[in-house]
N, C-alpha and C. Protein backbone atom coordinates (compact mmCIF):
# COMPACT_ATOMS: atom_id res chain seq x y z
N UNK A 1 50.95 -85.95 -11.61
CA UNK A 1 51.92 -85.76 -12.64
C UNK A 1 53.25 -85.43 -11.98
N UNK A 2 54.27 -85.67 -12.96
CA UNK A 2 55.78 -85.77 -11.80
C UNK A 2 56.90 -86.21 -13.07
N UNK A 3 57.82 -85.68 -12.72
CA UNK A 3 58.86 -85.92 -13.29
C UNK A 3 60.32 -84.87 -13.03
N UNK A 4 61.32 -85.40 -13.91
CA UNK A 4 62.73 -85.30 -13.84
C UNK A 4 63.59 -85.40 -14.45
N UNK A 5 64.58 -84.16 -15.00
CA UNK A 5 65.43 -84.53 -15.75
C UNK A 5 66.74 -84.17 -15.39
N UNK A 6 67.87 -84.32 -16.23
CA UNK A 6 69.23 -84.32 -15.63
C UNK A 6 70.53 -84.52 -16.44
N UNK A 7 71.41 -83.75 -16.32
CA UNK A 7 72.35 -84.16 -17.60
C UNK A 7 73.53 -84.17 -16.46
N UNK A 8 74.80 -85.07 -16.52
CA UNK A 8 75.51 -85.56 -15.44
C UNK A 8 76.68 -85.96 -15.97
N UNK A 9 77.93 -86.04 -15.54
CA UNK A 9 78.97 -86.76 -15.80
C UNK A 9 78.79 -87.99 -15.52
N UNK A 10 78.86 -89.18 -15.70
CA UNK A 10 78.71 -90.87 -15.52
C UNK A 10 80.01 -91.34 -16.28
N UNK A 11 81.01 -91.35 -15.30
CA UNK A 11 81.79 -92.20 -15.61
C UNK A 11 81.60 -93.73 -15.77
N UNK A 12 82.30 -94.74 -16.72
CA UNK A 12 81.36 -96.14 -17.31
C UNK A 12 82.37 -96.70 -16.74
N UNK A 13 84.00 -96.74 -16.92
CA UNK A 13 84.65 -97.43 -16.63
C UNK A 13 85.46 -97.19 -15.14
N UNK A 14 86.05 -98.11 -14.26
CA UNK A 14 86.54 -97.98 -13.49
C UNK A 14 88.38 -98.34 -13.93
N UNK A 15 89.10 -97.22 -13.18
CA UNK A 15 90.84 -97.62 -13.42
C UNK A 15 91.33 -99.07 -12.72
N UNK A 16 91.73 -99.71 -13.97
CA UNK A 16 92.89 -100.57 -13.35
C UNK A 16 93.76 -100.84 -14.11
N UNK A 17 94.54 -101.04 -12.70
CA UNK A 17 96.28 -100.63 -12.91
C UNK A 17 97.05 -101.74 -13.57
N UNK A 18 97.31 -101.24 -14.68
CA UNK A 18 98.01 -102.35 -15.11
C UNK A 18 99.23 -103.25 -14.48
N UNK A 19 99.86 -102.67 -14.13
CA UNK A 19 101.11 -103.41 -12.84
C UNK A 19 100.82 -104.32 -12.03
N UNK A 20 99.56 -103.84 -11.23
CA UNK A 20 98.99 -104.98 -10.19
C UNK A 20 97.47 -104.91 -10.58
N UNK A 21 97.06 -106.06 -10.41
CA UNK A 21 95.98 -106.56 -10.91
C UNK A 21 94.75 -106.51 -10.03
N UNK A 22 94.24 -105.07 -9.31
CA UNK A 22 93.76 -104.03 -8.79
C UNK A 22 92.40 -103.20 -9.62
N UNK A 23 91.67 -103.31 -9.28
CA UNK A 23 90.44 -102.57 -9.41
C UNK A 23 90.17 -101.35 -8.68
N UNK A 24 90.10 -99.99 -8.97
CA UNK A 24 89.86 -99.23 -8.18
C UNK A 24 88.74 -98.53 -8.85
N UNK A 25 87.42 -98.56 -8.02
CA UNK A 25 86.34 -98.37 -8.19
C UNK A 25 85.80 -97.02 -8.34
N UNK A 26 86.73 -96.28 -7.26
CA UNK A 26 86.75 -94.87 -7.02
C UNK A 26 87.20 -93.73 -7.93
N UNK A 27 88.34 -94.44 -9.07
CA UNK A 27 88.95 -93.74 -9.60
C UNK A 27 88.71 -94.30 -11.16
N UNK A 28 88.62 -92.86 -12.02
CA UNK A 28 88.54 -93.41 -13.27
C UNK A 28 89.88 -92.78 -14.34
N UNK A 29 89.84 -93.52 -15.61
CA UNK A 29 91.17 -93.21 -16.26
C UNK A 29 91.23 -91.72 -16.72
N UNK A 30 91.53 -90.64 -16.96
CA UNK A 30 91.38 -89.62 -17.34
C UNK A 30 91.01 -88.98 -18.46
N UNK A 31 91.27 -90.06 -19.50
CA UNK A 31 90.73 -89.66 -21.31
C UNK A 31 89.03 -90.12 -20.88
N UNK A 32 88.49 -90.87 -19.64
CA UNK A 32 87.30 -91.43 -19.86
C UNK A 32 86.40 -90.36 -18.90
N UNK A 33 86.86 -89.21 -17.85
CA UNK A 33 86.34 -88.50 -17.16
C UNK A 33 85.41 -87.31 -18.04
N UNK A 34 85.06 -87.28 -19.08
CA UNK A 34 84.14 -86.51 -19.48
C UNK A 34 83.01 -87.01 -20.34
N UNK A 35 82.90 -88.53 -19.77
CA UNK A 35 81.36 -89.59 -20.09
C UNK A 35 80.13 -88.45 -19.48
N UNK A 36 79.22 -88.90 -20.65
CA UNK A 36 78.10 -88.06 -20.35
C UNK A 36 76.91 -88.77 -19.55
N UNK A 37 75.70 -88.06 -19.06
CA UNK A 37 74.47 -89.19 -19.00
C UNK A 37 73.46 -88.34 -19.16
N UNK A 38 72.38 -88.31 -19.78
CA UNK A 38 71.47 -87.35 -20.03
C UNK A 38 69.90 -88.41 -19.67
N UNK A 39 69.29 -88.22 -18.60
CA UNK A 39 67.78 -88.76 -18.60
C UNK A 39 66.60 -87.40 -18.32
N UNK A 40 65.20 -88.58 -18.58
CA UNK A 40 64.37 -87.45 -18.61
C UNK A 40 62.81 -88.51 -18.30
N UNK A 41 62.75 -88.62 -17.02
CA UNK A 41 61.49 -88.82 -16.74
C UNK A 41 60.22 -88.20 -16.33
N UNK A 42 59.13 -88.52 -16.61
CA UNK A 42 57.84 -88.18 -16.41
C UNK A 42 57.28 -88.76 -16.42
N UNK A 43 55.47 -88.82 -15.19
CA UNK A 43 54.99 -90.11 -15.14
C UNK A 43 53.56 -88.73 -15.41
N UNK A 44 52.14 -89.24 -15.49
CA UNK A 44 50.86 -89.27 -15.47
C UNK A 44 49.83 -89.78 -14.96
N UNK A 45 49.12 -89.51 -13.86
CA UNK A 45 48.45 -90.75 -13.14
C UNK A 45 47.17 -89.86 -12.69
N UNK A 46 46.16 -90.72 -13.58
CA UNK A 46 44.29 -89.69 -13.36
C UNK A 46 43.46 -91.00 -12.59
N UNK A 47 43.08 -90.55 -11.63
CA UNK A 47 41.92 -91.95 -11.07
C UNK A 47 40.86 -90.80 -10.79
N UNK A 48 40.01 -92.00 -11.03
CA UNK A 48 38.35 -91.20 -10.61
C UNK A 48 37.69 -92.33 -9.74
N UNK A 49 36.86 -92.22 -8.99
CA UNK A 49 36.25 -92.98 -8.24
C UNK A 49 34.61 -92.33 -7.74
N UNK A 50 33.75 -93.14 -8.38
CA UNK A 50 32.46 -92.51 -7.98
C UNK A 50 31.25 -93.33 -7.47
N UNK A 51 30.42 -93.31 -7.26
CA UNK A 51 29.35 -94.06 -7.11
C UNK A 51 28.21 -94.58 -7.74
N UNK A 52 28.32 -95.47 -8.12
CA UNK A 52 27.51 -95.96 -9.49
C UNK A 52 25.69 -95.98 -8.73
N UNK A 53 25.50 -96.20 -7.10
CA UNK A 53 24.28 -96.55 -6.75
C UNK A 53 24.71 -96.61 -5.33
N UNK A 54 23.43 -97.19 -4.90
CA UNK A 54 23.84 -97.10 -2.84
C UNK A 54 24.60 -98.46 -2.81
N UNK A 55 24.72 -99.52 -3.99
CA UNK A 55 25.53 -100.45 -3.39
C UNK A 55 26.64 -101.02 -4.43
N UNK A 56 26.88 -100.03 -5.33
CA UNK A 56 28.32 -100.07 -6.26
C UNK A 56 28.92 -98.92 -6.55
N UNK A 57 30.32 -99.11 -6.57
CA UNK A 57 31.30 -97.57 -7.25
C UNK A 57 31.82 -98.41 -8.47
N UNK A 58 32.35 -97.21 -9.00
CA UNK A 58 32.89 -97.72 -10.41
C UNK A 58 34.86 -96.93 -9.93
N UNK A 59 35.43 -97.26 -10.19
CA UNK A 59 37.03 -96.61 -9.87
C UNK A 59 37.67 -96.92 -11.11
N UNK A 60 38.65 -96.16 -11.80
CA UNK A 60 39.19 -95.92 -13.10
C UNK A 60 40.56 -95.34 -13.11
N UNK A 61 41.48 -95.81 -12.98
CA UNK A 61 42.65 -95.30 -13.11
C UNK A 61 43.24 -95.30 -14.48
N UNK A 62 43.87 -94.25 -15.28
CA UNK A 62 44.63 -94.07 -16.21
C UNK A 62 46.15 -93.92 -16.23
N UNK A 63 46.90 -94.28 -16.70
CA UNK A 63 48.67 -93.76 -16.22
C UNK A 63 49.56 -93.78 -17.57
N UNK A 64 50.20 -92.92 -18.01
CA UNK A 64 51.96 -92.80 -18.31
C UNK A 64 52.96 -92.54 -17.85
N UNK A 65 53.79 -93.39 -18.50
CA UNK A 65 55.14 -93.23 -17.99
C UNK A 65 56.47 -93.77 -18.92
N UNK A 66 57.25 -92.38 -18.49
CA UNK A 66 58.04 -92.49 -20.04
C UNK A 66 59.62 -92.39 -19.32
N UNK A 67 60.47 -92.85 -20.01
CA UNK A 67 62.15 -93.13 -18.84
C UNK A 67 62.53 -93.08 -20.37
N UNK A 68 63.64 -92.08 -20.22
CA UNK A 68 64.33 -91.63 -21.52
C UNK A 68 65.76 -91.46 -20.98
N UNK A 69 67.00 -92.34 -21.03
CA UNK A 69 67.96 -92.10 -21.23
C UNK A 69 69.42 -92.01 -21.91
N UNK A 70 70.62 -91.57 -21.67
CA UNK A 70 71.49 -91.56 -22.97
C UNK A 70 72.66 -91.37 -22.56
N UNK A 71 73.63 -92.35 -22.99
CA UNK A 71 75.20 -92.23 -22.33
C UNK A 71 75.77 -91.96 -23.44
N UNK A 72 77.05 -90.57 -23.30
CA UNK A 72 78.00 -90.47 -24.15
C UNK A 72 78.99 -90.82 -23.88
N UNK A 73 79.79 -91.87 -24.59
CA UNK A 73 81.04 -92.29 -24.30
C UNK A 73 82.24 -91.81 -24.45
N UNK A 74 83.07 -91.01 -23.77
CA UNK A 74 84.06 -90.49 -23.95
C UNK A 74 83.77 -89.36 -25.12
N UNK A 75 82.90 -88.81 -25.09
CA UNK A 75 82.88 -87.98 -26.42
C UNK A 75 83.75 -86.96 -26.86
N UNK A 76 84.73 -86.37 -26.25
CA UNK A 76 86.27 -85.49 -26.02
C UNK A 76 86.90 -86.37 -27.31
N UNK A 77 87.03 -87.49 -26.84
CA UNK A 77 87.77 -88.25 -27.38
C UNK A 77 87.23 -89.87 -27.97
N UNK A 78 86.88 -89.21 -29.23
CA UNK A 78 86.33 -90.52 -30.15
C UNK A 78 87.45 -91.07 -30.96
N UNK A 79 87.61 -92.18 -30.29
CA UNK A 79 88.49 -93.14 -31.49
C UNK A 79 87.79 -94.73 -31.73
N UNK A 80 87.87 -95.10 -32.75
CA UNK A 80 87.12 -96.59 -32.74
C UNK A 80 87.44 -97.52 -32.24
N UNK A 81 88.77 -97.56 -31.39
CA UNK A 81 89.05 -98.75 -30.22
C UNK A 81 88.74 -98.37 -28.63
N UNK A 82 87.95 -97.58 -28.91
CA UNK A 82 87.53 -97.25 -27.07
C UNK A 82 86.23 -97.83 -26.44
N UNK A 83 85.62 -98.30 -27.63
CA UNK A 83 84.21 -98.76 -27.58
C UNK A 83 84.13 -99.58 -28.76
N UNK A 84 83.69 -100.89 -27.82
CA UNK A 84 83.74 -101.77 -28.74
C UNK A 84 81.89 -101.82 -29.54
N UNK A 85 81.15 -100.87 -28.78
CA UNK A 85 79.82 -101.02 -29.75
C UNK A 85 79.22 -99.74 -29.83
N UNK A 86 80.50 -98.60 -30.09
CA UNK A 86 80.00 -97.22 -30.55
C UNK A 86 80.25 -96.10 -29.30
N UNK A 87 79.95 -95.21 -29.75
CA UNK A 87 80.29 -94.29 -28.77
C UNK A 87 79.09 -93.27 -27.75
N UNK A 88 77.64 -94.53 -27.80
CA UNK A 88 76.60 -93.47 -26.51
C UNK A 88 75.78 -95.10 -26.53
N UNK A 89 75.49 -95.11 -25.47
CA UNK A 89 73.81 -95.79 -25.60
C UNK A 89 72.56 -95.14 -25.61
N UNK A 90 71.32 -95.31 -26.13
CA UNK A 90 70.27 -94.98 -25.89
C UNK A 90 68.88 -95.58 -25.48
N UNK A 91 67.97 -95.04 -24.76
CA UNK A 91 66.94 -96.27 -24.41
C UNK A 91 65.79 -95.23 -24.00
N UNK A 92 65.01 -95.92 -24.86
CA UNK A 92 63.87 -95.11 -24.80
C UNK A 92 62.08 -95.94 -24.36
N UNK A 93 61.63 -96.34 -22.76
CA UNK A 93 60.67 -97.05 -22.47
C UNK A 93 59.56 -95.95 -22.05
N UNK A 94 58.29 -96.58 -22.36
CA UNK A 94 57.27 -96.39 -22.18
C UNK A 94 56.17 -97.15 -22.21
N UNK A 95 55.15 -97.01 -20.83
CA UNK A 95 54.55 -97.48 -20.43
C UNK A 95 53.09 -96.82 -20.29
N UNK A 96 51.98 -97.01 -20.70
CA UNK A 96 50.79 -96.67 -21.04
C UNK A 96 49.89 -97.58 -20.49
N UNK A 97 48.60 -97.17 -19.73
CA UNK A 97 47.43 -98.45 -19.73
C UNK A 97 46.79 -97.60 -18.61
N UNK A 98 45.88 -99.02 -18.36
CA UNK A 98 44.45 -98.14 -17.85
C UNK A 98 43.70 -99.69 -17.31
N UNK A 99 43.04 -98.66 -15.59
CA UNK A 99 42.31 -100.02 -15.15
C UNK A 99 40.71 -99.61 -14.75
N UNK A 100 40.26 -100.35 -15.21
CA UNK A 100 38.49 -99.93 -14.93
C UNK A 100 37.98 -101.22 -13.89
N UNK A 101 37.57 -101.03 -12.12
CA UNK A 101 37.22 -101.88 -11.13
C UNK A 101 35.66 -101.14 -11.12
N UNK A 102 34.79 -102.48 -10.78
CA UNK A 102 33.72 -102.02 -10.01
C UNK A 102 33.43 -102.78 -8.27
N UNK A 103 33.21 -102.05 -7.79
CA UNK A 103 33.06 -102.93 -6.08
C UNK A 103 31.33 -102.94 -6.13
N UNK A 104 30.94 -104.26 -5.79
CA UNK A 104 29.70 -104.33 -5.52
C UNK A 104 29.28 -105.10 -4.11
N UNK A 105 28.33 -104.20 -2.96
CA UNK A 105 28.27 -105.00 -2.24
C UNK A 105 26.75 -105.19 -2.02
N UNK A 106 26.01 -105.76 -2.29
CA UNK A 106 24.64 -105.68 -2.05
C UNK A 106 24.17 -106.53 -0.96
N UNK A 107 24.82 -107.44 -0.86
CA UNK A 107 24.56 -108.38 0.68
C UNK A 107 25.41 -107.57 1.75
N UNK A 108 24.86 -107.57 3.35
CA UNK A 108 25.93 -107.45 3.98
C UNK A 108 27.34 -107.99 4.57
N UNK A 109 26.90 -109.34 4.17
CA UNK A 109 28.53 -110.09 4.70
C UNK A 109 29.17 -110.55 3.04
N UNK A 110 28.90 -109.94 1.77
CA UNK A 110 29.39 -110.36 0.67
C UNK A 110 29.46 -108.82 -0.07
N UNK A 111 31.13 -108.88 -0.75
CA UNK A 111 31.87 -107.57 -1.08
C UNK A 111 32.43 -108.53 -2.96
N UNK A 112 31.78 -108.04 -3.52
CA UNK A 112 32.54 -108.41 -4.86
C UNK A 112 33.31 -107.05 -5.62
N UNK A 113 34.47 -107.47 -6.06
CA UNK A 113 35.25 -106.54 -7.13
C UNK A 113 35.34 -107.09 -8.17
N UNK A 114 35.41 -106.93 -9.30
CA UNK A 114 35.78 -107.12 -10.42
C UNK A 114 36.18 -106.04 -11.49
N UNK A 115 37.20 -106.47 -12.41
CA UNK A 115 37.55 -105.30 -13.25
C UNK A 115 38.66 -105.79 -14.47
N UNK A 116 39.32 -104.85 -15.01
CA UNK A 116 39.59 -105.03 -16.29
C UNK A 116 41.18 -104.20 -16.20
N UNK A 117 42.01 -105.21 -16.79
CA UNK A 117 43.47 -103.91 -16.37
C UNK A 117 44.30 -104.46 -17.82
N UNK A 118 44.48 -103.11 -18.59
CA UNK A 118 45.05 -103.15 -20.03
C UNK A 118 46.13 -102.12 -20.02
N UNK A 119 47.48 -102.96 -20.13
CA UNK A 119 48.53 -101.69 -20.61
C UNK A 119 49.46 -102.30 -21.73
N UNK A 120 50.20 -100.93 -22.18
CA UNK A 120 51.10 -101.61 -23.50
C UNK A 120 52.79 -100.57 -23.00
N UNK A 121 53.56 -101.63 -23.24
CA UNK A 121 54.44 -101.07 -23.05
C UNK A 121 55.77 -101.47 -24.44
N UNK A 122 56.70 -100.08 -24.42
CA UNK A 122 57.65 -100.23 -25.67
C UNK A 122 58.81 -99.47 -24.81
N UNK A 123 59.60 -100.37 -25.90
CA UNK A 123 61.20 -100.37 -25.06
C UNK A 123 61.87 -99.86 -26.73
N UNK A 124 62.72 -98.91 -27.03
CA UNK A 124 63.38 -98.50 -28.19
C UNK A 124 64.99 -98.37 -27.94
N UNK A 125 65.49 -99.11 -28.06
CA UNK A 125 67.05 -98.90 -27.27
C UNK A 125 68.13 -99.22 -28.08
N UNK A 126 69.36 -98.58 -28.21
CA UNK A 126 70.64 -98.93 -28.86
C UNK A 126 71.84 -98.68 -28.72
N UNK A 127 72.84 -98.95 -28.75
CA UNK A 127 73.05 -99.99 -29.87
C UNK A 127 72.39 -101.83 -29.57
N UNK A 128 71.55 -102.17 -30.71
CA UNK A 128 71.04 -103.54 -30.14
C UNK A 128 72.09 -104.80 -29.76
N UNK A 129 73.50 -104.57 -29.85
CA UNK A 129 73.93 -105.52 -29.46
C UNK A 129 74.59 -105.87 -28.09
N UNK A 130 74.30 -104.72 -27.25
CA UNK A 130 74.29 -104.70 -26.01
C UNK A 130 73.41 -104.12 -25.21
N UNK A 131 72.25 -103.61 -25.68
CA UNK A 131 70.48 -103.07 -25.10
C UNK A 131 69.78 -104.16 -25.67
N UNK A 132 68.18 -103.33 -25.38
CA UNK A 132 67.19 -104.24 -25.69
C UNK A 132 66.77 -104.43 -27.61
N UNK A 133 66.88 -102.84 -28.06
CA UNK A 133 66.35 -103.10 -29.29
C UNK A 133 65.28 -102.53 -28.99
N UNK A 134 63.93 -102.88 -30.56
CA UNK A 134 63.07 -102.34 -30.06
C UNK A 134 61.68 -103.36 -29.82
N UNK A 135 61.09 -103.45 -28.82
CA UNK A 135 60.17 -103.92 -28.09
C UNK A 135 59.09 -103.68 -28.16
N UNK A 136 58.00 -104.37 -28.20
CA UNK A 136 56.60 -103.87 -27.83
C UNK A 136 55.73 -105.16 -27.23
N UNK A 137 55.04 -104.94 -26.06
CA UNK A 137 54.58 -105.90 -24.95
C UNK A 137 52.85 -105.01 -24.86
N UNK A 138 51.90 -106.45 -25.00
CA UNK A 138 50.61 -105.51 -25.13
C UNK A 138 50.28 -106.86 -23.51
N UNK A 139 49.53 -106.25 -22.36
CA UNK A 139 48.78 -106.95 -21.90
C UNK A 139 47.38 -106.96 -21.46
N UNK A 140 46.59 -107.70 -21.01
CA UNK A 140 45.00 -107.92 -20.48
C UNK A 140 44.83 -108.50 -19.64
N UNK A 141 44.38 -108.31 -19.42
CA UNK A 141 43.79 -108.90 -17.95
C UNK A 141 42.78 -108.53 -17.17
N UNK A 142 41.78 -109.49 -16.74
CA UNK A 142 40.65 -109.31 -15.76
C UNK A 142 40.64 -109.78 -14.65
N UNK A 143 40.13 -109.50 -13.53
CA UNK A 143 39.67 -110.30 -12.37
C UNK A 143 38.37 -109.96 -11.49
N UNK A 144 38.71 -110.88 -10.84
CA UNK A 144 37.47 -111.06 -10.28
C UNK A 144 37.63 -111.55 -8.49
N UNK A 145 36.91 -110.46 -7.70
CA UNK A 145 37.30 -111.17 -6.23
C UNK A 145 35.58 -110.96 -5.67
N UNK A 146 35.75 -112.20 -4.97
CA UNK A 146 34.66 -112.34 -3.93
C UNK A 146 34.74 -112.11 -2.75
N UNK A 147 34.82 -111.45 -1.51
CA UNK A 147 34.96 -111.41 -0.02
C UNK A 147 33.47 -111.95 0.60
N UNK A 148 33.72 -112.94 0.99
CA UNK A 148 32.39 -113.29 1.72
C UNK A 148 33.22 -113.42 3.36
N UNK A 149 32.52 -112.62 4.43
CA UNK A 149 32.51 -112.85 5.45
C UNK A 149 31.34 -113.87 6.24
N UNK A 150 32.08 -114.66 6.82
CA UNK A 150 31.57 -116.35 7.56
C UNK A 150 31.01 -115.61 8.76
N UNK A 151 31.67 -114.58 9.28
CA UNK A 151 31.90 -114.62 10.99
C UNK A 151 32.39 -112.86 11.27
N UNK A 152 31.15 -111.90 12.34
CA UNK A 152 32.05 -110.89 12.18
C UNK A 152 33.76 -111.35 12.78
N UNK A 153 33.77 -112.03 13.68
CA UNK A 153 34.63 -112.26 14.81
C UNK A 153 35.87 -112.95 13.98
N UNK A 154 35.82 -113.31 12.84
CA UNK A 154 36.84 -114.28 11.86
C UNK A 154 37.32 -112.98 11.24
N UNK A 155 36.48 -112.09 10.98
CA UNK A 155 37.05 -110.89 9.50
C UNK A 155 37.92 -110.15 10.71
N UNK A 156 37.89 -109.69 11.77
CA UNK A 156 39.21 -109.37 12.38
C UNK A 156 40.26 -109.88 12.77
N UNK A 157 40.61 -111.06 12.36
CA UNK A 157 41.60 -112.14 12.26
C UNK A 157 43.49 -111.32 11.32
């Protein structure tokens, strides 16, 4: 388990000079120096791994993970021509799922894995006309591996 949070000045825009047509990266305009940024992560991660018999384990990993952040735009100073799509962004992802492997080796030169890996993930973010909006992504998936060794003298290759 692990995580982090943080509230920060994040300046958005960089100064340029109107006179000469100059970007300065380093420096920002002064009505825009009190942009906010506020995040907040935390992750979750449980594995177990045991022995199903003298010639299979079963291994199980579980995980979350959540990324929460938030920009205030100039908030000192709100006027409706400073931002053309409001005055903060927000975005809110999370990621959930879980993998269940079994290793079976009952021959000695043949190692099979197989297993099962399911997560869902959601994205909540705004304003939608320059973020994502809100999202939701489900996936599945199985596999399957065979290791057959030909040759001890090849498997150290």
């Amino acid at each position: 388990m692990g995580g982090t949070s943080m509230e920060r000045g994040y300046p958005h825009t960089w100064l340029i000079n109107n006179e000469a047509p100059y970007i300065h990266p380093l420096k920002v305009a002064h009505e825009k120096t009190n942009d906010r940024q506020k995040k907040r992560i935390w992750n979750f991660d449980l594995f177990l791994k045991s022995p199903i018999n003298t010639t299979s384990k079963l291994g199980a990993n579980l995980y979350y993970f959540d990324n929460y952040s938030q920009s205030l735009f100039n908030p000192n100073n709100l006027k409706d021509d400073n931002r053309p799509y409001g005055f903060f962004t927000d975005s809110d992802a999370r990621k959930a799922g879980g993998l269940v492997q079994v290793d079976i080796s009952r021959f000695p030169k043949n190692y099979l894995i197989l297993g099962l890996d399911a997560q869902i993930d959601w994205v909540d973010s705004k304003p939608v006309e320059i973020m994502f909006g809100k999202h939701q992504s489900n996936t599945l998936a199985g596999f399957i591996q065979d290791k057959i060794t030909v040759s001890d003298n090849l498997a150290n290759i």
